[in-house]
N, C-alpha and C. Protein backbone atom coordinates (compact mmCIF):
# COMPACT_ATOMS: atom_id res chain seq x y z
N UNK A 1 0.84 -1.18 0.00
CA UNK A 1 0.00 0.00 0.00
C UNK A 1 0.88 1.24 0.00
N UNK A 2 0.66 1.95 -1.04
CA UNK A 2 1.21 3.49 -0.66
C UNK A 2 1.42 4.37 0.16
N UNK A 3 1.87 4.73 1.06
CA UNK A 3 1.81 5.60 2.20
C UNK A 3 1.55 6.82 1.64
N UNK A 4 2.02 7.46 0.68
CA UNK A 4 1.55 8.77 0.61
C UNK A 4 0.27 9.07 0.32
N UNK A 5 -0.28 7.93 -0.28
CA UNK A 5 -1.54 7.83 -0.66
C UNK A 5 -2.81 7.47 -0.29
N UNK A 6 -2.33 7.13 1.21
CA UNK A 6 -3.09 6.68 2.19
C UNK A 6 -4.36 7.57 2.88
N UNK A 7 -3.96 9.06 2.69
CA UNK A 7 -4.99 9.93 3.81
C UNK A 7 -5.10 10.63 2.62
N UNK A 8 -5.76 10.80 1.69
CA UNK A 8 -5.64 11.87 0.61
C UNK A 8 -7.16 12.25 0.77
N UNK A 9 -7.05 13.72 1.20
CA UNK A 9 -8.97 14.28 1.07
C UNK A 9 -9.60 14.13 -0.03
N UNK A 10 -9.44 13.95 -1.16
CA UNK A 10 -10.11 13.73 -2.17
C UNK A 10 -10.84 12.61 -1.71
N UNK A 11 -10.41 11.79 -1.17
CA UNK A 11 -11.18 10.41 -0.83
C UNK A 11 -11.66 10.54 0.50
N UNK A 12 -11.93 11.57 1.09
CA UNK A 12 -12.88 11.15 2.51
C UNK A 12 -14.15 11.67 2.06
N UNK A 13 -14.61 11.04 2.96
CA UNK A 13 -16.39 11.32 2.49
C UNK A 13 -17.03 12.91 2.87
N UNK A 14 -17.57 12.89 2.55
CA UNK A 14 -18.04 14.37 2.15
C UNK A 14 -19.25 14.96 4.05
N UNK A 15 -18.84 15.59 4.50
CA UNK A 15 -18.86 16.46 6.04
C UNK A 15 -20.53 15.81 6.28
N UNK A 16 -21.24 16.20 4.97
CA UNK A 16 -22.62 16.50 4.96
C UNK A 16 -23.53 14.82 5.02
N UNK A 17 -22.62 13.93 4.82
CA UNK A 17 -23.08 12.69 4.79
C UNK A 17 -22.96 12.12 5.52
N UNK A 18 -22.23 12.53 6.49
CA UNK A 18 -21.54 11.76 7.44
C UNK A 18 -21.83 11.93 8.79
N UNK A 19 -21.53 10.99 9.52
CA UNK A 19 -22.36 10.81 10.90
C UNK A 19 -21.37 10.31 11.71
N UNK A 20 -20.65 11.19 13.07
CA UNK A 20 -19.27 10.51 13.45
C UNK A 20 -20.02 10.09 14.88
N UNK A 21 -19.85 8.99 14.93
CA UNK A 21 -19.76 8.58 16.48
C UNK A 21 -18.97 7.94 17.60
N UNK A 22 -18.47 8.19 17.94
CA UNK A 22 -17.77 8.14 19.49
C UNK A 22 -17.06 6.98 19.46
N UNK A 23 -15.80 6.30 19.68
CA UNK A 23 -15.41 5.14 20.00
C UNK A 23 -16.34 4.17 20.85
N UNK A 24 -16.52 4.98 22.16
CA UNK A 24 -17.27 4.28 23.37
C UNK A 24 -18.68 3.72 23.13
N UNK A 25 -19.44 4.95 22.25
CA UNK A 25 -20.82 4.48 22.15
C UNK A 25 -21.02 3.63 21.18
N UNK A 26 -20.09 3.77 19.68
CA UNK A 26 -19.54 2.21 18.76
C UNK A 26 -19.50 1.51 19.11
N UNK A 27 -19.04 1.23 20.37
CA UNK A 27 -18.78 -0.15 20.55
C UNK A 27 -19.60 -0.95 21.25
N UNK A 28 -19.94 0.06 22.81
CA UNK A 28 -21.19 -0.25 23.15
C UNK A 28 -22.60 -0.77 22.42
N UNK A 29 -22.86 0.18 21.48
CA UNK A 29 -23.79 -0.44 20.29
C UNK A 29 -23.62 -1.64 19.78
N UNK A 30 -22.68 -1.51 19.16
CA UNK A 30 -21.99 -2.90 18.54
C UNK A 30 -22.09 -4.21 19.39
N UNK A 31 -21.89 -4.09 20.86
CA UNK A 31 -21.83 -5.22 21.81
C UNK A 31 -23.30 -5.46 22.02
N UNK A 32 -24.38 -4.60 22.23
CA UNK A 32 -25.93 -5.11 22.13
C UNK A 32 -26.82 -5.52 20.67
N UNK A 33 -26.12 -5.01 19.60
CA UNK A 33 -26.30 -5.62 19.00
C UNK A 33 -26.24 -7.19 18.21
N UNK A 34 -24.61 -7.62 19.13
CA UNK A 34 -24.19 -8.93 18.99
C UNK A 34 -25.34 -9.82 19.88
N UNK A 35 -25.40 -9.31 20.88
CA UNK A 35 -26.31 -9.95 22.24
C UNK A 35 -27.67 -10.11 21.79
N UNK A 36 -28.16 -8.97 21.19
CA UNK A 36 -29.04 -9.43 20.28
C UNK A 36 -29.64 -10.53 19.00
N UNK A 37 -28.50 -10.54 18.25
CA UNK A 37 -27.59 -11.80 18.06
C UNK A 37 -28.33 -13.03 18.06
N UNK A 38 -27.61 -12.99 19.23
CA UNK A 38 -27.45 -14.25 20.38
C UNK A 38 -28.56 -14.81 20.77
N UNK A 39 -29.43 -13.75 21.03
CA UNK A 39 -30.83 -14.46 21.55
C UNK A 39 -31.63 -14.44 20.79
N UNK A 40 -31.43 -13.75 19.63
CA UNK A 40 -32.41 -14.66 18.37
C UNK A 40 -32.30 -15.94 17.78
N UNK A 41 -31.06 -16.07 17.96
CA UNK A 41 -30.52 -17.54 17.64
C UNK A 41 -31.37 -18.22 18.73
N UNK A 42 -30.88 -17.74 19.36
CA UNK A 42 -31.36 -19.48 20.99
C UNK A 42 -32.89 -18.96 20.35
N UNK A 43 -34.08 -18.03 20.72
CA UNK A 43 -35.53 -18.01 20.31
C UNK A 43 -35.49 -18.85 18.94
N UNK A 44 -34.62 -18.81 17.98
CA UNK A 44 -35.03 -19.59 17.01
C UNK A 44 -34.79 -21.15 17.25
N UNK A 45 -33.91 -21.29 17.71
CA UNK A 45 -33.87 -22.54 18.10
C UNK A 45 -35.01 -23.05 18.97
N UNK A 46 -34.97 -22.50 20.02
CA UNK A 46 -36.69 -22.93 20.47
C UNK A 46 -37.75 -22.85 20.09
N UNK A 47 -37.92 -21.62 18.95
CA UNK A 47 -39.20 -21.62 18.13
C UNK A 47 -39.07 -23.31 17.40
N UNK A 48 -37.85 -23.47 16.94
CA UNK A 48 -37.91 -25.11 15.91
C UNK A 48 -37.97 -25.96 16.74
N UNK A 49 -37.61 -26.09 17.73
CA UNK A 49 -37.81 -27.11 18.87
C UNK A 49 -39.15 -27.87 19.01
N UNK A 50 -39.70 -26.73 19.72
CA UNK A 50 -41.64 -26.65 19.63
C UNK A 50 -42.32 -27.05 18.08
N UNK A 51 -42.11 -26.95 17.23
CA UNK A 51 -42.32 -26.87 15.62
C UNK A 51 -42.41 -28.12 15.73
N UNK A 52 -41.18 -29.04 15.84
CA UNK A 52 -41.00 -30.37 16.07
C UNK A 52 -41.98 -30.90 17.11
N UNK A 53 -41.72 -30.92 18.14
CA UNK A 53 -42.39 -31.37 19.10
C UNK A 53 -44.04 -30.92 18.60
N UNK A 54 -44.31 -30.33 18.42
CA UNK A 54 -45.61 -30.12 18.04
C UNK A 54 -46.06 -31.37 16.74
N UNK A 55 -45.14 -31.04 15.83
CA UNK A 55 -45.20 -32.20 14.69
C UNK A 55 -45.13 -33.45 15.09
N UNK A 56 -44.17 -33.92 16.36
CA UNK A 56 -44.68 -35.22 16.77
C UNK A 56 -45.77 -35.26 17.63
N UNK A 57 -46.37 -34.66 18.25
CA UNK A 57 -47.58 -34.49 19.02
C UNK A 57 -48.81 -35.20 18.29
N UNK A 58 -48.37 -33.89 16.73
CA UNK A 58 -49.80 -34.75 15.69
C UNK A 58 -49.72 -36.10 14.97
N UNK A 59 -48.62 -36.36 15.02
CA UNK A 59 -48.62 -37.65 14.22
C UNK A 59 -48.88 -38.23 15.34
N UNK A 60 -48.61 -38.45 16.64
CA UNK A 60 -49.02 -39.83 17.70
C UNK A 60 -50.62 -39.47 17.95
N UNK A 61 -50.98 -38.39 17.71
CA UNK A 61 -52.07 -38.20 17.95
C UNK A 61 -53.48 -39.12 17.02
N UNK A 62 -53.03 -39.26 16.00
CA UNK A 62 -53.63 -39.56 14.76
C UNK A 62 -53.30 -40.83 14.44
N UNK A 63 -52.15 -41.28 15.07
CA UNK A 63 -52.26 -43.00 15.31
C UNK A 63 -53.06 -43.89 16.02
N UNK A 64 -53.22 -42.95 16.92
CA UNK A 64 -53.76 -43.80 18.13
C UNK A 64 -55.13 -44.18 17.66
């Protein structure tokens, strides 16, 4: 990579578009959003859980 060519204003984004936010609150954000994540996964997994279990519910149901 070029070093001189590295910070050149022609290439930063333009004042009016742009939205600067904070190291601290980046990251913070960033960390509830992972957590968020997280527990959609596990809810989905238990939503399919039940799905199943429900699906065997009806088939023993309808044997009997």
């Amino acid at each position: 990579m070029d070093e001189k060519n590295k910070d050149r204003k022609d290439e930063w984004p333009d004042d009016d578009k742009v939205i600067y936010i904070p190291d601290a609150e980046y990251h913070a954000f960033m960390q509830s959003f992972r957590k968020i994540e997280m527990v959609q996964k596990e809810l989905h997994k238990i939503r399919d859980n039940l799905k199943a279990n429900d699906g065997n519910s009806n088939e023993n149901q309808s044997s009997q």
